[in-house]
Protein backbone atom coordinates (compact mmCIF):
# COMPACT_ATOMS: atom_id res chain seq x y z
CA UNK A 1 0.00 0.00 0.00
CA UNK A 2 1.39 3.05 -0.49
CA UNK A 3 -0.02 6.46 1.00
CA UNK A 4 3.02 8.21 2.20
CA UNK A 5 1.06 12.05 2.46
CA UNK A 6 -1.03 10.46 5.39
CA UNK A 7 2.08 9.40 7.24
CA UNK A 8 3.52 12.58 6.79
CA UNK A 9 0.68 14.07 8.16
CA UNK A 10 0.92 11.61 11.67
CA UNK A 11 3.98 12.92 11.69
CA UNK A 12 3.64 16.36 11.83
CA UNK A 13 0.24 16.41 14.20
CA UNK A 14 2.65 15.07 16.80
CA UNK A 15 4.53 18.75 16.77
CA UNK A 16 2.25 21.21 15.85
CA UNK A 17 -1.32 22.12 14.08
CA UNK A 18 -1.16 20.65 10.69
CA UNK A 19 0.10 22.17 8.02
CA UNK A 20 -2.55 21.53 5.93
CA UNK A 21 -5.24 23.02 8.09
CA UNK A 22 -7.34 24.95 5.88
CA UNK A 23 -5.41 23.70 2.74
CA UNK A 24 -4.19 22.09 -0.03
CA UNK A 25 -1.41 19.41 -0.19
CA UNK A 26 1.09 18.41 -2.71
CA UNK A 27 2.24 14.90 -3.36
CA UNK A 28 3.88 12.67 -6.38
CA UNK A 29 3.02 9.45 -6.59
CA UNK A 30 5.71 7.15 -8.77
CA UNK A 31 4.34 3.31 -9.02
CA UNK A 32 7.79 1.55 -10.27
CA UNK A 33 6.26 -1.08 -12.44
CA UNK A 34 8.67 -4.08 -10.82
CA UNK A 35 9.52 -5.85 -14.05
CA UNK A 36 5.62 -6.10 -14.92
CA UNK A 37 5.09 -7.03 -18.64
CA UNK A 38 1.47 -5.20 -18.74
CA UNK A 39 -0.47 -3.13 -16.30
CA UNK A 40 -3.98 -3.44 -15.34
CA UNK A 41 -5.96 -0.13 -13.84
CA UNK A 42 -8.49 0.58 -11.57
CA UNK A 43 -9.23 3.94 -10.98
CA UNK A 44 -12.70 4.74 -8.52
CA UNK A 45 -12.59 9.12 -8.58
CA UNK A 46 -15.15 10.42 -6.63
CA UNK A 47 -14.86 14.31 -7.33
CA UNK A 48 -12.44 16.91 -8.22
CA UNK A 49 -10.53 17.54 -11.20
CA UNK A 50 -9.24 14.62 -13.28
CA UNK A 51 -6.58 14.86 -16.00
CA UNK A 52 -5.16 11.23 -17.66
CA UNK A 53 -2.52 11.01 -20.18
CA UNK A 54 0.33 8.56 -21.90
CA UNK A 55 4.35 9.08 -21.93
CA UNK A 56 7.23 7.47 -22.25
CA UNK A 57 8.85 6.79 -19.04
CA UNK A 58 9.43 3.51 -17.00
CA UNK A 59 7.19 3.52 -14.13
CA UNK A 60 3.98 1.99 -14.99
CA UNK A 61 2.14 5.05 -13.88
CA UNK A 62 2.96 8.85 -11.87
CA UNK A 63 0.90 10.75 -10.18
CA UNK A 64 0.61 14.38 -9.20
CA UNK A 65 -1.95 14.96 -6.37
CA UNK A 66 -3.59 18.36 -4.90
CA UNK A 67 -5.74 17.57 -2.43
CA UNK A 68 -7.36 19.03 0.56
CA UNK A 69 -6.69 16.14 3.52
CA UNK A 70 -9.72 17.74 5.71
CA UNK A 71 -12.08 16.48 2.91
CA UNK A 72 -10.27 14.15 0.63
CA UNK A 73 -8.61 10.98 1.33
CA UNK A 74 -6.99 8.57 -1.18
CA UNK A 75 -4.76 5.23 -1.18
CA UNK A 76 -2.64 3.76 -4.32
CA UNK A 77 -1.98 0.08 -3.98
CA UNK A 78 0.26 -1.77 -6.54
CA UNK A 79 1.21 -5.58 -6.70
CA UNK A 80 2.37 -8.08 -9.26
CA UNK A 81 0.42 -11.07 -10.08
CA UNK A 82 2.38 -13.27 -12.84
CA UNK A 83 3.87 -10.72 -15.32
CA UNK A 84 0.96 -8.41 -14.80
CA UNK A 85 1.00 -4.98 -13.00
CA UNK A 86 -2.20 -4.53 -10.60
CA UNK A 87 -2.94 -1.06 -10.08
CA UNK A 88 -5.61 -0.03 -7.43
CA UNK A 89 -6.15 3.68 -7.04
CA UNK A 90 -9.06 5.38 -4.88
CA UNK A 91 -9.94 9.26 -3.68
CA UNK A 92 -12.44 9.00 -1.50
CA UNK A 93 -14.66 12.07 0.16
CA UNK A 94 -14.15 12.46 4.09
CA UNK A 95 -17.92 13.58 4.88
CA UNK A 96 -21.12 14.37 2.86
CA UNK A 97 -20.41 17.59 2.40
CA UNK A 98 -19.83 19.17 -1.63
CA UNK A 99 -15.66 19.28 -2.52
CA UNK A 100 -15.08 22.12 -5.02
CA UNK A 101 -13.48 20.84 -8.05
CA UNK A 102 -9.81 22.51 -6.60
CA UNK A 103 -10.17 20.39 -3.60
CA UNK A 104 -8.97 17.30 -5.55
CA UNK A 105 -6.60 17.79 -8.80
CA UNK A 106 -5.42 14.69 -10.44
CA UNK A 107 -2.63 14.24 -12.89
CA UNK A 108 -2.45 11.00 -13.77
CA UNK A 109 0.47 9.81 -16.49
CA UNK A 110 0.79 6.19 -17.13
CA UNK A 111 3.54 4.60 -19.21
CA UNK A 112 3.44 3.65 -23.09
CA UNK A 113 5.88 0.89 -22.69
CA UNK A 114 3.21 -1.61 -21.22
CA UNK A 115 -0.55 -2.87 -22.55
CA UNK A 116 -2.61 -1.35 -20.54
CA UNK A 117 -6.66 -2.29 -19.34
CA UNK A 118 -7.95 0.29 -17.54
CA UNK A 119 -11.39 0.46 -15.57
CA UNK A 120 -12.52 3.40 -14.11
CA UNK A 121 -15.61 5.01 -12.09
CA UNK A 122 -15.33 9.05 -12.15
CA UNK A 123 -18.12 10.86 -10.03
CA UNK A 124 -19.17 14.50 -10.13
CA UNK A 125 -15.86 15.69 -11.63
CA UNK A 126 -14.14 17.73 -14.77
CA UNK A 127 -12.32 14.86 -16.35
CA UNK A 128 -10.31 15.00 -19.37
CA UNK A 129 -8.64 11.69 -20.72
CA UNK A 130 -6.15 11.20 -23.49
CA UNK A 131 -5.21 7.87 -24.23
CA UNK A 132 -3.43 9.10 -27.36
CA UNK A 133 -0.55 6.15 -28.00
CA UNK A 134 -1.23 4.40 -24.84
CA UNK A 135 -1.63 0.70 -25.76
CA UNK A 136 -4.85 0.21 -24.38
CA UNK A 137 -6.23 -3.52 -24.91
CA UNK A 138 -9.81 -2.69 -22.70
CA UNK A 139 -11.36 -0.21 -21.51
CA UNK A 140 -14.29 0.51 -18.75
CA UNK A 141 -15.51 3.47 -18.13
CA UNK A 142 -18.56 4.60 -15.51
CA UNK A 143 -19.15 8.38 -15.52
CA UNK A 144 -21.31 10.16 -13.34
CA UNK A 145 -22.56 13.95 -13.42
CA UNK A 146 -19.69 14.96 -14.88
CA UNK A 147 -17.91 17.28 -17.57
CA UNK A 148 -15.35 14.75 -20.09
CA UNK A 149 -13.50 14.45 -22.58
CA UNK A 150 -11.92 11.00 -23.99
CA UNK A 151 -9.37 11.40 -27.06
CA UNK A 152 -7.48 9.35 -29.33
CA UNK A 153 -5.24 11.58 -31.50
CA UNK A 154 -3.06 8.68 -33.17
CA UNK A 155 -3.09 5.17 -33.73
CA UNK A 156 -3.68 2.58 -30.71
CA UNK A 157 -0.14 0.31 -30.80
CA UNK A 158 -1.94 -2.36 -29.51
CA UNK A 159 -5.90 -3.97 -30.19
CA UNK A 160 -8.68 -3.15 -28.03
CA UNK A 161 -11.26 -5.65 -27.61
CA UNK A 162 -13.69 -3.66 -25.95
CA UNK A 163 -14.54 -0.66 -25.10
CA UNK A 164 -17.23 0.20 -22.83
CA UNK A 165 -18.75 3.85 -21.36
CA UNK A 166 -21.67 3.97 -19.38
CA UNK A 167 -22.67 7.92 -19.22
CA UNK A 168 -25.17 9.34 -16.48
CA UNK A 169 -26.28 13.05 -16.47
CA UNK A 170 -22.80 13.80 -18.09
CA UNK A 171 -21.74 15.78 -20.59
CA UNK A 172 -19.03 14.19 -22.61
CA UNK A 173 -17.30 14.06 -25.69
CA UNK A 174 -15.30 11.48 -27.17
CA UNK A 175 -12.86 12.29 -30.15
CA UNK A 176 -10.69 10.01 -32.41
CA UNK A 177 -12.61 6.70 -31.75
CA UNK A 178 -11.71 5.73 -35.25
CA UNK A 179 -8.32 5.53 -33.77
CA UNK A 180 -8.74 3.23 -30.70
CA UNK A 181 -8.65 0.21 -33.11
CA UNK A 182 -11.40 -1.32 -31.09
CA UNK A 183 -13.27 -4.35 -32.11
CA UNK A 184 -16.48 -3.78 -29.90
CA UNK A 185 -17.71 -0.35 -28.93
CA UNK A 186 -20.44 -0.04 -26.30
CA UNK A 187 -21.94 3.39 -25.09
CA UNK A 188 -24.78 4.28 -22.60
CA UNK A 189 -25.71 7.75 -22.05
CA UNK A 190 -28.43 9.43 -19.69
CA UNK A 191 -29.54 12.46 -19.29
CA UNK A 192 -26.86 14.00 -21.27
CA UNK A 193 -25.03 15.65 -24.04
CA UNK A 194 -23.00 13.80 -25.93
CA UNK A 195 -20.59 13.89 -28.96
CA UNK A 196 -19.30 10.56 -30.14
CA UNK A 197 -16.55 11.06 -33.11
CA UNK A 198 -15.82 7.73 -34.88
CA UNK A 199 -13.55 9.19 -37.55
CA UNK A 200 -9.22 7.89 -37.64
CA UNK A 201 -7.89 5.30 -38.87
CA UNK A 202 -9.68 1.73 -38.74
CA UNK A 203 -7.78 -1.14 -39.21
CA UNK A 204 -10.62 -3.98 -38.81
CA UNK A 205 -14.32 -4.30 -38.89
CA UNK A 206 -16.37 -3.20 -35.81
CA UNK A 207 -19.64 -3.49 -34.19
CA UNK A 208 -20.58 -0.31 -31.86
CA UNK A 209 -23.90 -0.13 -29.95
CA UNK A 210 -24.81 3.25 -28.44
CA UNK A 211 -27.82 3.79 -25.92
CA UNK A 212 -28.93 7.06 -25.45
CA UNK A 213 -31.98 7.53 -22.87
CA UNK A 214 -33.10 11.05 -21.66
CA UNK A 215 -30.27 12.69 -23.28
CA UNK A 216 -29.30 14.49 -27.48
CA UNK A 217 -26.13 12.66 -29.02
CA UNK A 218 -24.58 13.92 -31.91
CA UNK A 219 -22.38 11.17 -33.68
CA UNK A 220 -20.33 11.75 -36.53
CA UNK A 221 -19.17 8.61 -38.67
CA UNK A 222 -16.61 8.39 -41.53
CA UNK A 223 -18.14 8.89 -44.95
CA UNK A 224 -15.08 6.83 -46.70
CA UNK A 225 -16.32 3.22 -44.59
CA UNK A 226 -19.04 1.13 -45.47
CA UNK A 227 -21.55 1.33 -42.38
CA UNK A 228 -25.19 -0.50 -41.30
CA UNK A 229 -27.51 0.94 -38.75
CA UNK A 230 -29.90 -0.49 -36.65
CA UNK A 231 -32.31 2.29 -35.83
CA UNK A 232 -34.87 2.28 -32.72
CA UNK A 233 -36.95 4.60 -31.37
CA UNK A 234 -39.45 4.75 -28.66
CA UNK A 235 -41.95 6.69 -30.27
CA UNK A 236 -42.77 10.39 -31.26
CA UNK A 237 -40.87 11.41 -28.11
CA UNK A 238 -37.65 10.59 -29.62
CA UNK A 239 -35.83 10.61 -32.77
CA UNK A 240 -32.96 9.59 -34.79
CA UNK A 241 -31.73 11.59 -37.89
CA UNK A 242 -29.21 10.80 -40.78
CA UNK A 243 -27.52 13.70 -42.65
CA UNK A 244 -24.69 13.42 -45.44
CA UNK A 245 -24.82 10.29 -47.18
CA UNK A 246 -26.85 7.98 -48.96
CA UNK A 247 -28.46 5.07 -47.01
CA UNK A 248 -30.51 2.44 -48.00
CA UNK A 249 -33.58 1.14 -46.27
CA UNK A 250 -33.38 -2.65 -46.00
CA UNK A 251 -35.61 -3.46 -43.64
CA UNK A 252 -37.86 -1.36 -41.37
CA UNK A 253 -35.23 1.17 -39.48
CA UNK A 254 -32.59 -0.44 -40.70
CA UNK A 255 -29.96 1.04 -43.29
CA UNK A 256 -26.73 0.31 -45.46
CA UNK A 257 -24.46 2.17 -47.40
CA UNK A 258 -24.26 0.45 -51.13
CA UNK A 259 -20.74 -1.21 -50.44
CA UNK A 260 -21.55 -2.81 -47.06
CA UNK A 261 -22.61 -6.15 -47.66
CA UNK A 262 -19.05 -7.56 -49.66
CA UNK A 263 -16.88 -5.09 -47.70
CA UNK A 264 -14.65 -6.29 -44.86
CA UNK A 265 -13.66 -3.45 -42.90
CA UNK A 266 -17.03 -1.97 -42.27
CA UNK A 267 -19.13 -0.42 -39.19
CA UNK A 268 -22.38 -1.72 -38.11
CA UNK A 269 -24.01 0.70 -35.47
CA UNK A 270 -26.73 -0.72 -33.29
CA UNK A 271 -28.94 2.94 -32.51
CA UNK A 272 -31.03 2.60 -29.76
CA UNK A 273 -33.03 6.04 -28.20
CA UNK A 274 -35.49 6.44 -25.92
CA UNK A 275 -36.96 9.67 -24.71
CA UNK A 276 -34.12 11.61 -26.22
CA UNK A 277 -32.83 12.33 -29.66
CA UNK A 278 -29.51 11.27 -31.88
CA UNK A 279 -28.08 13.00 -35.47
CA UNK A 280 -25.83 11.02 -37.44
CA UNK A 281 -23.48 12.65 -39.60
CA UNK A 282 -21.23 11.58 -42.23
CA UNK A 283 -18.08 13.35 -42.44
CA UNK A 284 -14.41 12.67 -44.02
């Protein structure tokens, strides 16, 4: 287990009032990866501020912490199991009461030398994620009433099986998908906003279902790959609305592109809304 800002904080109560009365600590977090061949993630965030990232440095993970230790608490556990990195991380709220999002800033880098699967449950919180060249093999995501962002910018090194985000009364935005190389794309959204960007660079077919219940999406697809959609609706409450390319009905609510059926790499989007409403666009 490793916490070492609350035994610093033992420490200092024996002397004097703590320092951090009334504000904000500082620690850095390095998780030495211990020979590990991959890493797998857990990250449970209740609130605060949440930035994620990808480098190139040997540790399977860093982390730079502000925190206010009179209403956050958090513990980092790391151990090996086989050749695999298990990575535990938790901030926790002390009481009931709100944290402002400055009461808990996260930096959190991990490294680009290991496959990574990466699970994570972010509460009310201002979270932007960049997985940009991270080899990320699967990923789970549960996001509460929160403001995020998810990005790929450039080619996943490695294949993702599955990805999976399940989206409360968020608003969130997910760029680059097209570049996750993901085989099986699952979204769920609530009472949301949401843009969902599938444009990069596919290397294999896919199959992406997206639920949207109370909440507008707005999902933009690449106009250069053949793509089927499953369309479903729960009545005149909700709708679902296609703009830029030429789709063919072949069945009821459900549509292909001319070039789908004999094409191997290829989309097929399963469209499911329920009291809210979803545009497609087709863009390059």
């Amino acid at each position: 287990m490793r916490n070492f800002a609350r035994l610093a904080v033992v420490v200092v109560s024996l002397a004097s009032p703590p320092l951090w009365a009334g504000g904000m600590e500082h620690v850095r977090e390095a998780v030495d990866a211990e020979g590990a061949d991959r890493v797998e993630a857990s990250l449970e965030f209740a609130a605060g501020e949440l930035n994620i990232r990808g480098d190139d440095i040997s540790d399977a993970a860093v982390l730079e912490i502000d925190y206010a230790p009179r209403r956050v608490d958090y513990t980092i556990d790391y151990n090996k199991r086989g050749s695999t990195g298990i990575l535990d991380m938790e901030s926790v709220l002390r009481s009931r009461h709100d944290v402002d999002t400055e009461d808990n800033i996260w930096d959190l880098t991990f490294s680009t030398r290991y496959p990574l699967s990466l699970d994570m449950e972010i509460g009310a919180s201002d979270a932007e994620i960049d997985l940009s060249g991270l080899p990320v093999e699967e990923l789970r995501l549960d996001i509460g009433a929160a403001s995020g962002t998810l990005t790929f910018d450039r080619l996943n090194p490695a294949t993702m099986e599955s990805m999976d985000i399940d989206a409360g009364a968020a608003s969130m935005e997910c760029d680059g998908l097209g570049y996750a190389n993901c085989r099986e794309f699952s979204f769920s959204g609530g009472a949301g906003s949401f843009e969902l960007d599938f444009r990069g660079d596919w290397q294999a077919a896919a199959d992406i279902s997206i639920e949207i219940g109370l909440g507008s999406a707005d999902i933009y697809l690449p106009d250069d790959i053949p793509v089927r959609i499953e369309a479903d609706t729960d009545g005149w409450l909700s709708s679902i609305d296609f703009h830029g390319d030429d789709l063919d009905e072949v069945d009821d609510n459900e549509y292909e592109t001319s070039d789908y059926e004999h094409a191997d790499l290829r989309l097929t989007l399963k469209l499911e809304v329920g009291l809210g409403s979803a545009d497609v666009y087709f863009k390059h």
